[in-house]
Protein backbone atom coordinates (compact mmCIF):
# COMPACT_ATOMS: atom_id res chain seq x y z
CA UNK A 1 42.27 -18.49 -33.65
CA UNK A 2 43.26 -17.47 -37.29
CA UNK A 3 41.63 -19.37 -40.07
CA UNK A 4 43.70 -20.17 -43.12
CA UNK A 5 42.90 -18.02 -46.04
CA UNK A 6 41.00 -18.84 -48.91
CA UNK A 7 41.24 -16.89 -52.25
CA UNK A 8 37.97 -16.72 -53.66
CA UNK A 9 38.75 -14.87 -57.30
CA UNK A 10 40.27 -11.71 -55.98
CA UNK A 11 39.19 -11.93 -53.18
CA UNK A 12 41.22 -12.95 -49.51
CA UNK A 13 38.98 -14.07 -46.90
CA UNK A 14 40.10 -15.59 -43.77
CA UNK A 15 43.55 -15.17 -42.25
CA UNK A 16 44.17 -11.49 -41.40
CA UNK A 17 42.52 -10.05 -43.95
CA UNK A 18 39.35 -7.40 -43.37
CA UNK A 19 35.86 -8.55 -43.62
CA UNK A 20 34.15 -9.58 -46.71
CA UNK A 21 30.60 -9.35 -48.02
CA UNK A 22 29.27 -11.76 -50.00
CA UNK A 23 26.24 -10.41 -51.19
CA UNK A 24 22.74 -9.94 -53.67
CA UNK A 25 19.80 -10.76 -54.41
CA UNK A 26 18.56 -14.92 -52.85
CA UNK A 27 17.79 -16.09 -56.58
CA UNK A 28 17.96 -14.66 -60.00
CA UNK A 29 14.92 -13.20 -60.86
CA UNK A 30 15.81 -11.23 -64.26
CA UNK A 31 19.74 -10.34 -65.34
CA UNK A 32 18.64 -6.63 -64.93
CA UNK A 33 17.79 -7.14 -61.69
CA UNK A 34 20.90 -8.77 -60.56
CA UNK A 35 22.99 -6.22 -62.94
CA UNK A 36 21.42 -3.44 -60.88
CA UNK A 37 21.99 -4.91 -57.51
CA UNK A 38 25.77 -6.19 -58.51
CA UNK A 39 26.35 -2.50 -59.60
CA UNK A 40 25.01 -1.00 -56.70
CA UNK A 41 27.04 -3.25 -53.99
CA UNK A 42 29.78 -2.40 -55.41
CA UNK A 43 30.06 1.14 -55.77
CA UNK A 44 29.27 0.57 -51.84
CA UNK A 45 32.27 -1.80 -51.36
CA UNK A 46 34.76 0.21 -52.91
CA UNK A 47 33.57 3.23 -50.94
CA UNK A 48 34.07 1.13 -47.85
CA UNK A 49 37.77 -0.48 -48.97
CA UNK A 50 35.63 -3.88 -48.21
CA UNK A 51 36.10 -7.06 -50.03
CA UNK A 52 32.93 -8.09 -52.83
CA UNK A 53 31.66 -11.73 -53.91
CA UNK A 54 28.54 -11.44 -55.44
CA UNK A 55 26.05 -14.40 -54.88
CA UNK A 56 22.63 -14.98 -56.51
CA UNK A 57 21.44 -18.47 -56.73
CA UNK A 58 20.59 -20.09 -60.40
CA UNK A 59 17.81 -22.69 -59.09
CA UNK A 60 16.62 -22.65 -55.55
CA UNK A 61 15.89 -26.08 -55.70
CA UNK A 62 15.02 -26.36 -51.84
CA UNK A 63 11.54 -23.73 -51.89
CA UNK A 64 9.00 -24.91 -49.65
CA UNK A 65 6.65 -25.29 -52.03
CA UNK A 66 6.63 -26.81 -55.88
CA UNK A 67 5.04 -23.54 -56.94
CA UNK A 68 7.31 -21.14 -55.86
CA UNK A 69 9.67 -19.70 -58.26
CA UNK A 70 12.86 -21.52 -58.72
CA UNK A 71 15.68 -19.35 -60.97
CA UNK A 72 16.64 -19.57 -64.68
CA UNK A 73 18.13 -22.82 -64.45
CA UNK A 74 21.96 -23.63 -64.61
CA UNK A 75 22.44 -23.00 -67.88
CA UNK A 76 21.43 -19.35 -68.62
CA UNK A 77 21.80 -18.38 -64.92
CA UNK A 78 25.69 -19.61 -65.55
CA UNK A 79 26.04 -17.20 -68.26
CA UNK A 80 23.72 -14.41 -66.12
CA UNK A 81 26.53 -14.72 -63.04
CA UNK A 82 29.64 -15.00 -65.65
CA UNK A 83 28.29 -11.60 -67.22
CA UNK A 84 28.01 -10.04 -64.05
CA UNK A 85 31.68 -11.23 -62.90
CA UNK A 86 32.97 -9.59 -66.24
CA UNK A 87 31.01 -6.40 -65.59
CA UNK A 88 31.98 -5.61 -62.23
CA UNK A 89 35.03 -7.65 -61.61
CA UNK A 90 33.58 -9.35 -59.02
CA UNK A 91 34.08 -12.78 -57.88
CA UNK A 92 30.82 -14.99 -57.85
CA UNK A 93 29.02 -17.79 -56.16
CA UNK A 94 26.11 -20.00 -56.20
CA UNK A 95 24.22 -23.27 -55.06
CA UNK A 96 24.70 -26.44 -56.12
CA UNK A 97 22.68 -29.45 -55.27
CA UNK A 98 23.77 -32.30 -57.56
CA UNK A 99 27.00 -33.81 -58.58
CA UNK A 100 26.30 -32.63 -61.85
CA UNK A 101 25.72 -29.30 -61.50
CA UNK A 102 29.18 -29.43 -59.49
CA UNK A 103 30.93 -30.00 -62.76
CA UNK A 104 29.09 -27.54 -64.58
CA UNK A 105 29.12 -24.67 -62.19
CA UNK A 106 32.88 -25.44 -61.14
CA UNK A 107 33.59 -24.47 -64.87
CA UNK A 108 32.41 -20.96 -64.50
CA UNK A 109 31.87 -20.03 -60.62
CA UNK A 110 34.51 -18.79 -58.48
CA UNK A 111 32.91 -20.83 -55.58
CA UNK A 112 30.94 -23.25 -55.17
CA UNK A 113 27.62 -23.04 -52.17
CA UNK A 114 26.50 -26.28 -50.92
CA UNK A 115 22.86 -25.23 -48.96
CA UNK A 116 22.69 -26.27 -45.65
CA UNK A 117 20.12 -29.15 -46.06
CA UNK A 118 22.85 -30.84 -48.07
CA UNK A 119 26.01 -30.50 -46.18
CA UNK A 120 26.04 -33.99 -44.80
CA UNK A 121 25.53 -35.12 -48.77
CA UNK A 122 29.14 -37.40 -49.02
CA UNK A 123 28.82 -37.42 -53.04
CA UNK A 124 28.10 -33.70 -53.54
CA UNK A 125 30.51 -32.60 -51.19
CA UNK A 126 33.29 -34.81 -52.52
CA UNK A 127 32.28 -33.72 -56.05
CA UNK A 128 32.56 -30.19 -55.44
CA UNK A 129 36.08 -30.42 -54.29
CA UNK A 130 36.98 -32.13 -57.53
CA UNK A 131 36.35 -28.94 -58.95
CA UNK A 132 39.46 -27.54 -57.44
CA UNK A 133 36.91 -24.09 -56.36
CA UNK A 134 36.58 -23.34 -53.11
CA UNK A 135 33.68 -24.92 -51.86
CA UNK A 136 31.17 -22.70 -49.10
CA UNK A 137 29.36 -25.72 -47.00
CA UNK A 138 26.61 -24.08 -44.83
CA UNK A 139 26.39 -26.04 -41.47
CA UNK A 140 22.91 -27.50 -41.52
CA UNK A 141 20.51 -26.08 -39.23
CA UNK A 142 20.63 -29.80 -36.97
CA UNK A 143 24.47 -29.88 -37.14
CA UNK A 144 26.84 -29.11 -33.92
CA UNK A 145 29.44 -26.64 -35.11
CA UNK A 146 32.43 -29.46 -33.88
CA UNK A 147 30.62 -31.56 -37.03
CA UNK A 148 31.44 -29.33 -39.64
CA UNK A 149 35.46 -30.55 -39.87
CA UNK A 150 33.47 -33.81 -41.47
CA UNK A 151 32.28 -31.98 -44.10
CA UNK A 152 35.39 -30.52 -45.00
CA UNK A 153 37.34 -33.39 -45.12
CA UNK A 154 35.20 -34.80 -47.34
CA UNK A 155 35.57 -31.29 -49.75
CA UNK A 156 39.30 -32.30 -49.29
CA UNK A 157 38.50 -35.69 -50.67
CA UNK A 158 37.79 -34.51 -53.43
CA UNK A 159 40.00 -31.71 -54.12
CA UNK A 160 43.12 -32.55 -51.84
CA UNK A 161 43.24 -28.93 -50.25
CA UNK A 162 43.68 -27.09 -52.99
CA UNK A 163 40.60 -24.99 -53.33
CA UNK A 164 39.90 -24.20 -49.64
CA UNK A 165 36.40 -24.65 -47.67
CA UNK A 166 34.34 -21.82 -45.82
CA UNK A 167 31.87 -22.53 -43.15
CA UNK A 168 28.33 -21.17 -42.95
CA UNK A 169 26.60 -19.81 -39.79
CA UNK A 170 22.85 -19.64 -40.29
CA UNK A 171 21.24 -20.70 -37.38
CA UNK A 172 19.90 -23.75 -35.80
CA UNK A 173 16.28 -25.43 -35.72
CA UNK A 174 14.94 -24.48 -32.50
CA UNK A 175 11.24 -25.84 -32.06
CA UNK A 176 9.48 -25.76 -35.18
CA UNK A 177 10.13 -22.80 -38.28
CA UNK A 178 12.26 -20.63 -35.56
CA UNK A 179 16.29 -20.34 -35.64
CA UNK A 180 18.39 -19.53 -33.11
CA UNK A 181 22.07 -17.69 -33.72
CA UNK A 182 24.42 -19.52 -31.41
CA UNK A 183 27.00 -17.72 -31.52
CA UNK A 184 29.95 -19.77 -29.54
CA UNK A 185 29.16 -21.73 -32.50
CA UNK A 186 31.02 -19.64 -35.20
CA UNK A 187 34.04 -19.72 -31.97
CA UNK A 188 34.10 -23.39 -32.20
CA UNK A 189 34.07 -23.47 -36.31
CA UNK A 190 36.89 -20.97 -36.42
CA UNK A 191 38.77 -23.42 -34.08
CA UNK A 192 38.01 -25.79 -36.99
CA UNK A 193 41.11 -23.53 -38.88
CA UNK A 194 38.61 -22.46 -41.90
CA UNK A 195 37.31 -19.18 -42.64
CA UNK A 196 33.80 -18.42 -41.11
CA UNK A 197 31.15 -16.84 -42.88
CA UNK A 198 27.38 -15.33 -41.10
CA UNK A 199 24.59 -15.44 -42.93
CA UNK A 200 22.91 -12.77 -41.52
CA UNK A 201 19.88 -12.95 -43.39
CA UNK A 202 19.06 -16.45 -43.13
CA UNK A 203 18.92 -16.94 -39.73
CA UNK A 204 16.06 -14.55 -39.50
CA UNK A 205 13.91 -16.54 -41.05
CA UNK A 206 10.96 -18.62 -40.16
CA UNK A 207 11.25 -21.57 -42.92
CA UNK A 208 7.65 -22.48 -44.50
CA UNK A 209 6.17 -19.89 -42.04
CA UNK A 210 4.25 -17.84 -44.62
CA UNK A 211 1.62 -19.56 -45.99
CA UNK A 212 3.64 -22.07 -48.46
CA UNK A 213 6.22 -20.11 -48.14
CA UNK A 214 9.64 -18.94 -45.98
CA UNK A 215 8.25 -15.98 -43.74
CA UNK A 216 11.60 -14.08 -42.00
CA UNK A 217 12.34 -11.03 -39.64
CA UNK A 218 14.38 -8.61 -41.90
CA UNK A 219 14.86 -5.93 -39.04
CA UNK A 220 16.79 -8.89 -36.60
CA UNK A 221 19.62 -8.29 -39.06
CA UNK A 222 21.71 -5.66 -38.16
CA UNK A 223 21.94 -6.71 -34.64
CA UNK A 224 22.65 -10.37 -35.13
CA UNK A 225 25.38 -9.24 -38.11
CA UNK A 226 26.68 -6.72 -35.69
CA UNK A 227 27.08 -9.04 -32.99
CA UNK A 228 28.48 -11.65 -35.75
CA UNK A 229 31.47 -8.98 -36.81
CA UNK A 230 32.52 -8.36 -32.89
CA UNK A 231 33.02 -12.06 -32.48
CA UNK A 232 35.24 -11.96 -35.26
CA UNK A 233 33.71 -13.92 -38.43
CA UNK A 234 35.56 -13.42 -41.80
CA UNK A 235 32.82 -12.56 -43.85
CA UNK A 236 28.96 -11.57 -43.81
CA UNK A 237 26.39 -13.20 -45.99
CA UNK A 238 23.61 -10.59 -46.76
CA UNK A 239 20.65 -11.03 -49.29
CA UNK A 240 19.38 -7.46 -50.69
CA UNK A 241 16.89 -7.16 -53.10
CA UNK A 242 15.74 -3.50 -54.37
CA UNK A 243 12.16 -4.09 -53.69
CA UNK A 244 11.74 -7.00 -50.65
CA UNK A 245 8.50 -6.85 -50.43
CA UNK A 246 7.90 -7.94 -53.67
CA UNK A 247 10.93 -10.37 -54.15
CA UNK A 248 10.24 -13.94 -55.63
CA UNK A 249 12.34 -15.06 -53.20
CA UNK A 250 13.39 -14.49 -49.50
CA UNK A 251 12.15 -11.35 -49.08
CA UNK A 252 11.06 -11.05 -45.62
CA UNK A 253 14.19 -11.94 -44.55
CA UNK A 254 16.00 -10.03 -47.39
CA UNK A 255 17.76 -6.50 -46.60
CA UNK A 256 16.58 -3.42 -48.78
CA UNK A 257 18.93 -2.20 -51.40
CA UNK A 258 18.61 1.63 -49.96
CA UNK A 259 19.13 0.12 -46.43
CA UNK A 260 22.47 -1.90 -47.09
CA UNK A 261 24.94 0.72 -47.23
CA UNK A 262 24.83 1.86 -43.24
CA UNK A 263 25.17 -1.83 -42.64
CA UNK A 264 27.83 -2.86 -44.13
CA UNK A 265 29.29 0.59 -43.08
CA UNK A 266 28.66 0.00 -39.64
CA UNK A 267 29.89 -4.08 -39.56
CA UNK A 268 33.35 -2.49 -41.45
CA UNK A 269 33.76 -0.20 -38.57
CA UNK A 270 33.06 -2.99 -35.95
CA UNK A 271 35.49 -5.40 -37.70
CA UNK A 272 38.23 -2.84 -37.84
CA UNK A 273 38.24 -2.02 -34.29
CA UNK A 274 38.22 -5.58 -33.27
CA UNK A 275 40.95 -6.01 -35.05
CA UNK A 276 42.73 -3.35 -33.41
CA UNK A 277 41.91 -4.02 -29.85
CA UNK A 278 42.74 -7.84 -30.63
């Protein structure tokens, strides 16, 4: 089934439009980090005719442990993501987690991420909407796909339509710290009529797994994004980082900068022949 599109900046994702890659680093650690990353997807998008939204996340406010570092904050991460989006003509994304930063971030994002521990949050979602951005709800890891037409309507409550609302793949609990990719899943979401996104990096994770922190599988992503693009998603979450191993944030389950480009070749070539032979 077609999904509506949603225009996200420049950017056209659902409908019949090619695959998109929203992509970068989980959190921002410095703006020259995320200046260098931003830069580098993007010379790799244009070479692959692909669709870019960059996303880096101002305050990961959901870390498994108080220690573990968080972001700049809304305020100068705004302004880090706005500088990048003025660079690179890129559209751009974040989390938020409170009403409040809704209003704040809907003034300078392009769209708005609600984290997938929050997408059953009634106020948040309905405030995000009132921003009149398209709103990117990630379908909690305890949530049947069929469930995420709830959260959208309450998106819509707030904004009456007008921004649009993506749905979020990223696995679901199974047992304790492991996900599980169902994959009729993002079927049944698409039947939902909304564009569906796969978080590819995500669901490789292992949440609190490491000691006090997320632990993750980064070499489980290429398969599970490849398998992702045949069913026929509209766009591919990826977190890259130019040094994972040493990443504040995510980076077992975060793809190497080097390593990205023969993905997202590879996922451009699946999508196109899908759509061919469809």
């Amino acid at each position: 089934m077609t999904s509506r599109t949603v225009k996200i900046g420049g950017v056209e994702v659902g409908g019949d439009n090619p695959l998109v890659f929203i992509a970068g680093p989980c959190v921002i650690e410095s703006e020259e980090l995320v200046v260098a990353t931003a830069g580098k997807i993007k010379e790799i998008a244009e070479r692959l005719g692909a669709g870019f939204i960059f996303k880096s996340s101002f305050d990961k406010a959901n870390r498994t442990s108080v220690e573990n570092f968080r972001g700049p904050g809304i305020d100068k991460g705004l302004d880090i993501l706005a500088g990048i989006r003025d660079r690179f003509d890129v559209p751009i994304i974040s989390d938020i987690h409170t009403t409040d930063e809704a209003q704040l971030a809907g003034q300078v994002l392009d769209c708005l991420q609600i984290p997938a521990f929050l997408c059953r949050q009634t106020d948040l979602l309905v405030a995000a909407g009132r921003t009149g951005k398209p709103v990117n709800v990630k379908k909690g890891q305890f949530l049947a796909p069929e469930d995420m037409e709830n959260a959208a309507k309450k998106v819509e409550a707030g904004s009456g339509s007008s921004g649009g609302v993506l749905f979020t793949e990223r696995g679901t609990t199974f047992g304790y710290r492991y996900l599980v990719v169902d994959f009729q899943g993002m079927t049944r979401m698409a039947a939902l009529g909304r564009p569906v996104v796969f978080d590819a990096t995500h669901s490789v994770q292992t949440p609190g797994g490491a000691c006090g922190r997320s632990g993750g599988d980064r070499e489980m992503v290429p398969a599970l994004a490849r398998a992702a693009a045949a069913c026929g998603i509209d766009a591919v979450f990826i977190e890259t980082h130019p040094d994972p191993d040493n990443a504040l944030c995510d980076g077992p389950n975060s793809v190497a900068l080097d390593s990205l480009e023969p993905l997202m070749r590879s996922l451009v070539a699946i999508d196109r022949a899908r759509r061919a032979t469809s």
